[in-house]
C-alpha atoms as a PDB file:
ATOM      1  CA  UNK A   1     -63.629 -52.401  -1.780  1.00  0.00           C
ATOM      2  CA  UNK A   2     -63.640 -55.993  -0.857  1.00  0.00           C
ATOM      3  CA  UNK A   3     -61.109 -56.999   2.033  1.00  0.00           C
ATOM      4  CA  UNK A   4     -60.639 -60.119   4.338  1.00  0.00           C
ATOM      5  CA  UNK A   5     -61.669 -59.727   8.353  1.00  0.00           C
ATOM      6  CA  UNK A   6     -60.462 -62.251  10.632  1.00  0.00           C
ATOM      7  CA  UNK A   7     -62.997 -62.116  13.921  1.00  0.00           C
ATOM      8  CA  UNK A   8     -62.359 -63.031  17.028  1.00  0.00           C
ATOM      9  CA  UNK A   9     -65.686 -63.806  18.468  1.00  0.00           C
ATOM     10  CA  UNK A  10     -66.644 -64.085  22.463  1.00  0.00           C
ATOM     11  CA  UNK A  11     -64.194 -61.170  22.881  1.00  0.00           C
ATOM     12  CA  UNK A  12     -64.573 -58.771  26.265  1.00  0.00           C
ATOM     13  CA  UNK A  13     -65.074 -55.429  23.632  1.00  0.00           C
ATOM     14  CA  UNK A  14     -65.983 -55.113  20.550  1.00  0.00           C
ATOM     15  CA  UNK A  15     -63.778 -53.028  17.989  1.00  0.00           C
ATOM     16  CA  UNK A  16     -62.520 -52.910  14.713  1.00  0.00           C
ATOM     17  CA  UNK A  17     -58.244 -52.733  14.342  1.00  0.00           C
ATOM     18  CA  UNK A  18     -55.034 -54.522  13.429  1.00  0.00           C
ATOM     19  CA  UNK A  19     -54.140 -56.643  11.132  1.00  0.00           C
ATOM     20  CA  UNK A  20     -54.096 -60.838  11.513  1.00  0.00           C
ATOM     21  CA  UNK A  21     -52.392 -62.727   8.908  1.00  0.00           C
ATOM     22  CA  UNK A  22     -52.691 -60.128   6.159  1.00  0.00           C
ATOM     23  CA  UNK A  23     -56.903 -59.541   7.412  1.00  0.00           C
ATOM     24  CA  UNK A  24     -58.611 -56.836   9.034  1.00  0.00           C
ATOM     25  CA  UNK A  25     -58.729 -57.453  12.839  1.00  0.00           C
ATOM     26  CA  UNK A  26     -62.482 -57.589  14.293  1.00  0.00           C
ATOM     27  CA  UNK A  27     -63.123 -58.689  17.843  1.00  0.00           C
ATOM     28  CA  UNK A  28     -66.803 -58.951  18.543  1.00  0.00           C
ATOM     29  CA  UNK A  29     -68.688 -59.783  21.963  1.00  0.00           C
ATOM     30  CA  UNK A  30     -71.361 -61.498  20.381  1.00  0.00           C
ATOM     31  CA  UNK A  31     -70.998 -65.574  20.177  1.00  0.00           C
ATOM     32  CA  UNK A  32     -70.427 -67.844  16.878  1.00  0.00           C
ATOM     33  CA  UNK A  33     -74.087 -68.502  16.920  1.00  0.00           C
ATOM     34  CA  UNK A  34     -77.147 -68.771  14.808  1.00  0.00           C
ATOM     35  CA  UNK A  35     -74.920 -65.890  12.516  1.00  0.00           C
ATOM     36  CA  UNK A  36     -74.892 -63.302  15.756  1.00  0.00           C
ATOM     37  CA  UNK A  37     -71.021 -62.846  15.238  1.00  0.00           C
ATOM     38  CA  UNK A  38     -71.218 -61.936  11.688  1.00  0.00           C
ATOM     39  CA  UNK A  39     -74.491 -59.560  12.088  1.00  0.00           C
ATOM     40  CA  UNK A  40     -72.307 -57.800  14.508  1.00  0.00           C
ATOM     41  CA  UNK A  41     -69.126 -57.587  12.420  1.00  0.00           C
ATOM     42  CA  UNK A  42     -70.917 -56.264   9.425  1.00  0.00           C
ATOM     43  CA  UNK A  43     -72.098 -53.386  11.639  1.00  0.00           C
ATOM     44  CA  UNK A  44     -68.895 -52.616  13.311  1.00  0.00           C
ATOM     45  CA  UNK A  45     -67.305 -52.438   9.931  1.00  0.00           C
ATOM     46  CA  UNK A  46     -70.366 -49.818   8.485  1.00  0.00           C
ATOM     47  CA  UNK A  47     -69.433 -47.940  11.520  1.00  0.00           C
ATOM     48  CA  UNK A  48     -65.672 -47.595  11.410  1.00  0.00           C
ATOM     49  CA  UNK A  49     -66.117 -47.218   7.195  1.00  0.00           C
ATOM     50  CA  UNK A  50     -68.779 -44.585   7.914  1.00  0.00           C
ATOM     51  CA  UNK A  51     -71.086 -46.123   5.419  1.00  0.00           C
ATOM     52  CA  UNK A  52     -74.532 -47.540   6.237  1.00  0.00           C
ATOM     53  CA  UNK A  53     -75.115 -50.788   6.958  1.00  0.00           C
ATOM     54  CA  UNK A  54     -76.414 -51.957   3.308  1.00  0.00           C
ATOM     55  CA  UNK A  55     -72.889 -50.940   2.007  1.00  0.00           C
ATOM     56  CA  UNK A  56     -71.709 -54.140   3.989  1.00  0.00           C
ATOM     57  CA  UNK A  57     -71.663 -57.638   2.235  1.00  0.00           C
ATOM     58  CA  UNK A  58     -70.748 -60.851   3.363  1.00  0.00           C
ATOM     59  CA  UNK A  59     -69.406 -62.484  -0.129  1.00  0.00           C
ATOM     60  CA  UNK A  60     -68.054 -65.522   1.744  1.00  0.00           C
ATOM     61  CA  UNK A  61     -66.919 -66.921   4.997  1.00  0.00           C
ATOM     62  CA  UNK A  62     -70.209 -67.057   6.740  1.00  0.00           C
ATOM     63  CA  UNK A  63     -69.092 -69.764   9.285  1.00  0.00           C
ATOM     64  CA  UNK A  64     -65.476 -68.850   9.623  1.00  0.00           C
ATOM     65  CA  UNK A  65     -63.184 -67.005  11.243  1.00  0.00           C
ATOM     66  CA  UNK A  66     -61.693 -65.272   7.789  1.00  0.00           C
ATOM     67  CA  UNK A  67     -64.615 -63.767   6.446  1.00  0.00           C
ATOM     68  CA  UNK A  68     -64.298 -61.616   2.916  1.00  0.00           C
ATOM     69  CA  UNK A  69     -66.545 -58.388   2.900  1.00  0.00           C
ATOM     70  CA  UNK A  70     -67.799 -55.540   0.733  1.00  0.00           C
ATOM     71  CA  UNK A  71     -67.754 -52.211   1.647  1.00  0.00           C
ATOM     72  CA  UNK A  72     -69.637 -49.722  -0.849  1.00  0.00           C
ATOM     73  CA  UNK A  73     -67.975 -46.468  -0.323  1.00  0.00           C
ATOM     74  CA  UNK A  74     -65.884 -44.123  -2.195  1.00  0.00           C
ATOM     75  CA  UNK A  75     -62.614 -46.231  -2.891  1.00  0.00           C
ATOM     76  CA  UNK A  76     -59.966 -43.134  -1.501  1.00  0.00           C
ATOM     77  CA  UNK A  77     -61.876 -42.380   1.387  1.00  0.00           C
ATOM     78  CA  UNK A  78     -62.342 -46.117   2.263  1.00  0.00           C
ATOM     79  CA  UNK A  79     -58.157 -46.943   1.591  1.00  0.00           C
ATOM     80  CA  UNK A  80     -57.653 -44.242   4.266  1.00  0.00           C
ATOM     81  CA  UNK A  81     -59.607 -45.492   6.662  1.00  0.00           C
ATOM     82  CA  UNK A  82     -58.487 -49.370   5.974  1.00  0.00           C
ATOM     83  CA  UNK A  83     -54.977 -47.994   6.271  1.00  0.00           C
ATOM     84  CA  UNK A  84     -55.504 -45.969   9.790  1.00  0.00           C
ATOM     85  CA  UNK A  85     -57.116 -49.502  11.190  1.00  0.00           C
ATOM     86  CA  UNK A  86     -54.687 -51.793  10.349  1.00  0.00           C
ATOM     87  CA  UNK A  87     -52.425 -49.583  11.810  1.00  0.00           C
ATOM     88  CA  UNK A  88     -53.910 -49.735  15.314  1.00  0.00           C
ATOM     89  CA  UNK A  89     -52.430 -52.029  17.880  1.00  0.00           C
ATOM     90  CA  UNK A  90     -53.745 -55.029  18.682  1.00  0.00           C
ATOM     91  CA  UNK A  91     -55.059 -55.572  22.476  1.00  0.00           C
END
């Protein structure tokens, strides 16, 4: 499943949830540094997809905010779990 994250880095928690402009809502503590943001957003989303960490791609977005992603998986169990996060509300 590929899907579009929009991170918020330098937050006060990490956590995966809501959705921002049609994306996937990741807040991560970790700084847009040296790639430290996006190591930690790939394995927040392994981790609330239940899939290991080499199921996680970056395809493109390296420096941005909007980031697209792959997440290996199978595709039900993965549209559930998309659909329960973007329910959740944003803090």
């Amino acid at each position: 499943m590929r899907l579009l994250v929009h991170v918020h880095p330098g937050a006060k928690h990490s956590r995966v949830g809501g959705s921002y402009d049609g994306a996937l809502g990741v807040h991560v503590r970790a700084r847009a540094r040296e790639g430290a943001a996006t190591k930690e957003v790939l394995e927040l989303l392994a981790a609330a997809f239940d899939v290991g960490n080499a199921d996680v791609t970056l395809l493109h977005g390296a420096r941005s905010r909007t980031k697209l992603v792959e997440v290996k998986g199978d595709q039900a169990t993965l549209e559930t779990r998309l659909l329960a996060l973007l329910d959740e509300p944003k803090h």
